[in-house]
C-alpha atoms as a PDB file:
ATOM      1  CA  UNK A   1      -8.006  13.056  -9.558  1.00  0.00           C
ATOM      2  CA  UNK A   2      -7.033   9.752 -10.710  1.00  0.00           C
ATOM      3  CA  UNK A   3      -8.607   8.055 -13.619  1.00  0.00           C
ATOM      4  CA  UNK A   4     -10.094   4.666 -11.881  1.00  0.00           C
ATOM      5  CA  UNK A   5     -11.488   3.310 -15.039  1.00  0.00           C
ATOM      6  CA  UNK A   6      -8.295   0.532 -14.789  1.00  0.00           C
ATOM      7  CA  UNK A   7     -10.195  -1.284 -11.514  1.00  0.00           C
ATOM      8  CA  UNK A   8     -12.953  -2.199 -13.944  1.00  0.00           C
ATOM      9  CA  UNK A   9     -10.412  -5.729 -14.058  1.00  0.00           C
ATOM     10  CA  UNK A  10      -9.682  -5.742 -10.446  1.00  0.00           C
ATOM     11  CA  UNK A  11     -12.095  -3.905  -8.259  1.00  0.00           C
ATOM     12  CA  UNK A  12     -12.249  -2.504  -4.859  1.00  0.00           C
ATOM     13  CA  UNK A  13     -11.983  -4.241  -1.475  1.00  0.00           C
ATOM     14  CA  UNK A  14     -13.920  -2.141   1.293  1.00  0.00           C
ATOM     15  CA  UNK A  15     -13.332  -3.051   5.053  1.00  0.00           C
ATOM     16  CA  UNK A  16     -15.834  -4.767   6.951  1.00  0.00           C
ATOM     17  CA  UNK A  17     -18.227  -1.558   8.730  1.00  0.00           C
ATOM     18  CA  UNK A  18     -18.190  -3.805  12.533  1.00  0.00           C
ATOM     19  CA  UNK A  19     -14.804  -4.919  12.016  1.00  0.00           C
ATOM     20  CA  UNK A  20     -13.092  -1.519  11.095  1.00  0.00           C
ATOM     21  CA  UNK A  21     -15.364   0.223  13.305  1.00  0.00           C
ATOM     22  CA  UNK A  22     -13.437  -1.650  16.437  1.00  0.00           C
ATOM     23  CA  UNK A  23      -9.860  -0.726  15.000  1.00  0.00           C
ATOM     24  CA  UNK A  24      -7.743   2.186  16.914  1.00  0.00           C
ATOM     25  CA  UNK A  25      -7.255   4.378  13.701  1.00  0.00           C
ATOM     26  CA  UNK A  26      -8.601   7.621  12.571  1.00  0.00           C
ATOM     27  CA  UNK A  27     -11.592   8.827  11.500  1.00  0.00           C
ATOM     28  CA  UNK A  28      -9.890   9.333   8.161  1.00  0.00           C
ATOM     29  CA  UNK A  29      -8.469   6.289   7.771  1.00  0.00           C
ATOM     30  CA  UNK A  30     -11.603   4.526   8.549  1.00  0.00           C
ATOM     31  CA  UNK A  31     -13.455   6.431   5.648  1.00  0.00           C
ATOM     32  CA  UNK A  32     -10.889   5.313   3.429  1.00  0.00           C
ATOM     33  CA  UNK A  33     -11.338   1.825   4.189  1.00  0.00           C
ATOM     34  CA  UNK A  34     -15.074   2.062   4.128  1.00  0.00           C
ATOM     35  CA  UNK A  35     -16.088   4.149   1.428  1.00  0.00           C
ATOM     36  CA  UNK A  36     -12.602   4.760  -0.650  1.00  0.00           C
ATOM     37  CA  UNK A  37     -11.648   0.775  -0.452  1.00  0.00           C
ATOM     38  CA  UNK A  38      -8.620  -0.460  -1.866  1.00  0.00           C
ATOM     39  CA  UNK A  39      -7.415  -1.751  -5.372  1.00  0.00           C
ATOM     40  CA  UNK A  40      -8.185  -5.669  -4.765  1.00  0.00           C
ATOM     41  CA  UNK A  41      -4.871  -6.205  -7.244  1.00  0.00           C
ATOM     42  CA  UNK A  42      -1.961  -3.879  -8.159  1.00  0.00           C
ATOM     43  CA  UNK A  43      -0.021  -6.392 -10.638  1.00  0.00           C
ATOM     44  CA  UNK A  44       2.395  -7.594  -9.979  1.00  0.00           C
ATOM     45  CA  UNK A  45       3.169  -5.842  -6.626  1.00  0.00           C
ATOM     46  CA  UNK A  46      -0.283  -5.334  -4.323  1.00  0.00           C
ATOM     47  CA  UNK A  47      -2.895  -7.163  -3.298  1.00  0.00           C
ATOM     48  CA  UNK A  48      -5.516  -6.044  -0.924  1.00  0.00           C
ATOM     49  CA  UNK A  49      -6.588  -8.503   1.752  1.00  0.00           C
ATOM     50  CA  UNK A  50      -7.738  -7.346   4.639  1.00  0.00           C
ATOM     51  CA  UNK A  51      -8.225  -8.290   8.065  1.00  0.00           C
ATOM     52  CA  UNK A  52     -11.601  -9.763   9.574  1.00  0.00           C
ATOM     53  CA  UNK A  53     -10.036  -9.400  12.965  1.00  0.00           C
ATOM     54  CA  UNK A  54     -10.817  -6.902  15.284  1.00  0.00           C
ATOM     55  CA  UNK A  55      -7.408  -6.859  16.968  1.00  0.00           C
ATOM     56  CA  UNK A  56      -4.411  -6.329  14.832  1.00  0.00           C
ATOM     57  CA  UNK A  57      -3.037  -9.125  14.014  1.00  0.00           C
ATOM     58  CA  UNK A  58       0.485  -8.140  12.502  1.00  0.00           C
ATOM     59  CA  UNK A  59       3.338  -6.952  14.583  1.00  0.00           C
ATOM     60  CA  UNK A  60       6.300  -4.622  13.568  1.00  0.00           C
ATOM     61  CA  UNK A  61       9.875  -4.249  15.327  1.00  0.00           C
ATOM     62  CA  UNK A  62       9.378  -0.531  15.118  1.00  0.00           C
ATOM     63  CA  UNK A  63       5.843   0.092  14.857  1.00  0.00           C
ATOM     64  CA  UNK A  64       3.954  -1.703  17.241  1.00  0.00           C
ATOM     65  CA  UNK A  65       1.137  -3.305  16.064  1.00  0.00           C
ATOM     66  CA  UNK A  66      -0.818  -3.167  12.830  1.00  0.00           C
ATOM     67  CA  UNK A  67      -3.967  -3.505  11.155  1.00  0.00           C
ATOM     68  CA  UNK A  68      -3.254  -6.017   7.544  1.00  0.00           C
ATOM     69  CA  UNK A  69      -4.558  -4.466   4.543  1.00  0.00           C
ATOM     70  CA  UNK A  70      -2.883  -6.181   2.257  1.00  0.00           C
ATOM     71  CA  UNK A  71       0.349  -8.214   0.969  1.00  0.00           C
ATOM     72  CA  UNK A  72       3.257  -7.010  -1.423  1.00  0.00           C
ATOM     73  CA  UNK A  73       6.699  -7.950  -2.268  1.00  0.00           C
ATOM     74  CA  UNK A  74       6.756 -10.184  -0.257  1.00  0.00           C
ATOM     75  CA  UNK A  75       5.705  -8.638   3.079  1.00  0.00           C
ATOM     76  CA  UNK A  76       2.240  -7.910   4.889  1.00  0.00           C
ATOM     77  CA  UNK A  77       1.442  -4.113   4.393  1.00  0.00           C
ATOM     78  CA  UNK A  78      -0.517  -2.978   7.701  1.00  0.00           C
ATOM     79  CA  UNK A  79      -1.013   0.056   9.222  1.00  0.00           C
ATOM     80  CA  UNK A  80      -0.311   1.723  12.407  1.00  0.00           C
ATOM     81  CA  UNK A  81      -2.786   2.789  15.128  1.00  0.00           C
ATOM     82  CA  UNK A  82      -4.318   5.795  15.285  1.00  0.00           C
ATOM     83  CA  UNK A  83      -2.376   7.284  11.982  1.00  0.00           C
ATOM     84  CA  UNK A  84       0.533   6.479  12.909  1.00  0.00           C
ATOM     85  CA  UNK A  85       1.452   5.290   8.709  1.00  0.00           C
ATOM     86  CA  UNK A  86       1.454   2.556   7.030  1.00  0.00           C
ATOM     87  CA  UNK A  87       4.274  -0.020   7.356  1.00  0.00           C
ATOM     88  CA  UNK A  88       5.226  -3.497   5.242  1.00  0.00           C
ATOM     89  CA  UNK A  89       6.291  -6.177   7.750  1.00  0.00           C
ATOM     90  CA  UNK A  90       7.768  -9.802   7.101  1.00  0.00           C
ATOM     91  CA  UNK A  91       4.983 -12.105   6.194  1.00  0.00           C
ATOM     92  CA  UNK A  92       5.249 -14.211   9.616  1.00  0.00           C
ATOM     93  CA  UNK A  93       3.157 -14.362  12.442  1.00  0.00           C
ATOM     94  CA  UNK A  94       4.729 -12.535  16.335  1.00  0.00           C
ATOM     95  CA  UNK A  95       3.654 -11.075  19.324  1.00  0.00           C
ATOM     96  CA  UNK A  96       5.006  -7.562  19.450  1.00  0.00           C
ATOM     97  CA  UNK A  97       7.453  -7.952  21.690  1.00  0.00           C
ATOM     98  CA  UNK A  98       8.731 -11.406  19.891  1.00  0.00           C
ATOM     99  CA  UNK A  99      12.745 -11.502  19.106  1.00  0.00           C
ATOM    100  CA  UNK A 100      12.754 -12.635  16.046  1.00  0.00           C
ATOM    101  CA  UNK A 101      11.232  -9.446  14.376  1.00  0.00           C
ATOM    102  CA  UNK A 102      12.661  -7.912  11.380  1.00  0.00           C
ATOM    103  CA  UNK A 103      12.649  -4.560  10.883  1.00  0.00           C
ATOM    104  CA  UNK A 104       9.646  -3.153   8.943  1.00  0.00           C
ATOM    105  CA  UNK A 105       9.972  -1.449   5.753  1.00  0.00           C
ATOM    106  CA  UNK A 106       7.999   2.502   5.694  1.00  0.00           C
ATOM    107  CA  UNK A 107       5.350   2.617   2.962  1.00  0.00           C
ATOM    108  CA  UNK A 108       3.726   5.741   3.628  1.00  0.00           C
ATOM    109  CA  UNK A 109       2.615   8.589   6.049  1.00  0.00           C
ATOM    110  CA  UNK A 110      -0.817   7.984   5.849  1.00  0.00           C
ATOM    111  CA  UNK A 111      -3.670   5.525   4.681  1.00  0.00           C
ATOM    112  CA  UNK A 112      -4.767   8.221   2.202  1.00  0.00           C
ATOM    113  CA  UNK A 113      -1.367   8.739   0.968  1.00  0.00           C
ATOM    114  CA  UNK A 114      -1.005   5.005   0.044  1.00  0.00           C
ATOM    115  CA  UNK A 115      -4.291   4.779  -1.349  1.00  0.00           C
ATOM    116  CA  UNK A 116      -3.628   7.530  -3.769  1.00  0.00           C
ATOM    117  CA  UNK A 117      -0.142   6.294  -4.686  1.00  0.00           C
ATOM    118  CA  UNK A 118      -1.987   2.643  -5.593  1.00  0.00           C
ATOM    119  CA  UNK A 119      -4.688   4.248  -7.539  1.00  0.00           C
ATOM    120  CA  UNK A 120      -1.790   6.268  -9.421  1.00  0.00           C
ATOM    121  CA  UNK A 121       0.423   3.346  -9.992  1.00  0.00           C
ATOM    122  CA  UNK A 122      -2.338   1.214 -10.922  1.00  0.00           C
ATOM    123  CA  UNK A 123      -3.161   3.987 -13.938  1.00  0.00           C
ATOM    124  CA  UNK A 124      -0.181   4.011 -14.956  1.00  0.00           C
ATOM    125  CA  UNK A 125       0.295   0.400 -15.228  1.00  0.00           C
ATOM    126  CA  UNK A 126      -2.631  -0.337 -17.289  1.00  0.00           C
ATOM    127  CA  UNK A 127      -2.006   2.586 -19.800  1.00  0.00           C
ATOM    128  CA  UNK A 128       1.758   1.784 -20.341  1.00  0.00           C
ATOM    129  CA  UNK A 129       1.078  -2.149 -20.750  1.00  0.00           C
ATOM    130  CA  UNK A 130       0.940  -1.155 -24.402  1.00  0.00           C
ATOM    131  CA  UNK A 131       3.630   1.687 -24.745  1.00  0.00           C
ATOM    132  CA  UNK A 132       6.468   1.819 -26.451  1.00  0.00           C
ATOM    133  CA  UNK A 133       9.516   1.027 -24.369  1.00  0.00           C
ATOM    134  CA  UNK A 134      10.681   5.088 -24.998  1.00  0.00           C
ATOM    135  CA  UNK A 135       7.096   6.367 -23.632  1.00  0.00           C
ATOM    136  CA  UNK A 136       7.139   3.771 -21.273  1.00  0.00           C
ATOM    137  CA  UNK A 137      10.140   4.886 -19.904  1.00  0.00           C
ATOM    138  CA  UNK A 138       9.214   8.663 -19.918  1.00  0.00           C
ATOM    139  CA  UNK A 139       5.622   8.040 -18.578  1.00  0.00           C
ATOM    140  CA  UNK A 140       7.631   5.988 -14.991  1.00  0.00           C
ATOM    141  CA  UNK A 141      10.006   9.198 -15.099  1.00  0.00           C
ATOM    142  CA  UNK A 142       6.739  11.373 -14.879  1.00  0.00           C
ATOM    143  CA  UNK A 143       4.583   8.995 -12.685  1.00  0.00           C
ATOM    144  CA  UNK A 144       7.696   9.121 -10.208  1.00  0.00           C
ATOM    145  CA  UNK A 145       7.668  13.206 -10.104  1.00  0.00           C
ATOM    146  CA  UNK A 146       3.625  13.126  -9.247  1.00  0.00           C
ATOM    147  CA  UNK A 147       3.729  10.250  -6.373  1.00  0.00           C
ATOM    148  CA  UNK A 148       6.692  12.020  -5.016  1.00  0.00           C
ATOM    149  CA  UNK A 149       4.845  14.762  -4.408  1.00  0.00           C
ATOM    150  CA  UNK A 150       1.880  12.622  -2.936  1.00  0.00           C
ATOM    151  CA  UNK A 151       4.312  11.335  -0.077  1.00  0.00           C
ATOM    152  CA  UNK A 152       7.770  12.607  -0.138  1.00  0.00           C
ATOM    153  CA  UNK A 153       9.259  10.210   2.750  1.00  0.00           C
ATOM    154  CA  UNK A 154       7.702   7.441   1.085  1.00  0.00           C
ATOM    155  CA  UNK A 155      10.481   7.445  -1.562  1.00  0.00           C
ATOM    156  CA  UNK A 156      13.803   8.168   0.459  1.00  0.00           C
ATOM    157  CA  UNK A 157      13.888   4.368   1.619  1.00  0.00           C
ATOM    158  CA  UNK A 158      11.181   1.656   1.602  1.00  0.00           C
ATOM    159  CA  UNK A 159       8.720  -0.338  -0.245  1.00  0.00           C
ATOM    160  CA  UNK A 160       7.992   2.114  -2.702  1.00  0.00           C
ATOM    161  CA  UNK A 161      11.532   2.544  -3.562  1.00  0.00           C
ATOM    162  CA  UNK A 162      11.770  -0.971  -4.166  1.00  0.00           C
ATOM    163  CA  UNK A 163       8.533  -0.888  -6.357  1.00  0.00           C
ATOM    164  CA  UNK A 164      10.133   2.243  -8.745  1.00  0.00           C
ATOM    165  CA  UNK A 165      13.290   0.020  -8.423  1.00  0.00           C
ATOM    166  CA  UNK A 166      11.796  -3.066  -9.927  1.00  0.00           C
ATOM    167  CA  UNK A 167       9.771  -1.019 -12.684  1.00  0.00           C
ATOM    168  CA  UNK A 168      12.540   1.025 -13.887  1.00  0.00           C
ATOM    169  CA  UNK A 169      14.024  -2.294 -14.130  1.00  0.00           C
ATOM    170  CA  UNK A 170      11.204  -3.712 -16.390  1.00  0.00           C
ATOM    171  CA  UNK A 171      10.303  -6.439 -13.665  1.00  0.00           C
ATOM    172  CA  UNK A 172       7.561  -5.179 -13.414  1.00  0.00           C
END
């Protein structure tokens, strides 16, 4: 269980109950949106905004469709119908079968996986702000062994790569 008292700043976002109630995704995923919600503001790297459409409104070159929760480094972060993961997708606006897709980036294998991995980043983000560069250092090394665990595939290439990336770089 993650300590959530860091959202006291930020918040939650929660989906909108006749909006996310119309979107082809699991029962799961749905509960997450609804009762879970998201972080409204990861610093520097996630912020949730999600859709008030009904259809999805972002496409992805290998994905299909998807639903927008939110936007980080630089891309939409959406996910896939009926649990098929969540994906982060160049920030313009296509029809799925449009040629000038990129390719998406994977985030992770589920909504529930992502949400946890937010929650735990998050945490850790807050508590570190005022660490030593050594514990600092040792606490990422640590948070990276836990979220791996979370969502192995999430950290062999894609976004969350290039989150640890940045942080283990101190841009973050």
């Amino acid at each position: 269980m993650v300590d959530n008292e860091w959202l006291e700043r930020t918040g939650l976002v929660y989906g909108d109950t006749d909006v996310v109630d119309r979107w082809d995704i699991s029962a799961v995923e749905r509960d997450v949106l609804l009762q879970n919600g998201l972080p409204r503001f990861v610093p520097p790297f996630f912020e949730a905004t999600l859709q008030s459409e009904t259809e999805p409104v972002m496409a992805s070159k290998n994905h299909g469709m998807l639903y927008k929760i939110g936007w980080g480094l630089g891309n939409n972060i959406g996910i896939a119908q009926k649990g098929g993961g969540v994906y982060a997708a160049d920030g313009g606006v296509y029809t799925a079968d449009s040629e000038e897709l990129e390719d998406d980036y994977f985030v992770n294998s589920s909504l529930g996986h992502f949400v946890k991995l937010i929650h735990r980043v998050g945490y850790h983000q807050a508590k570190v702000i005022t660490s030593s560069e050594e514990d600092a250092d040792r606490a990422l090394a640590l948070l990276r062994r836990e979220v791996v665990e979370i969502d192995p595939p999430a950290f062999v290439e894609g976004w969350w790569s290039l989150v640890f990336e940045q942080m283990e770089h101190g841009l973050m």
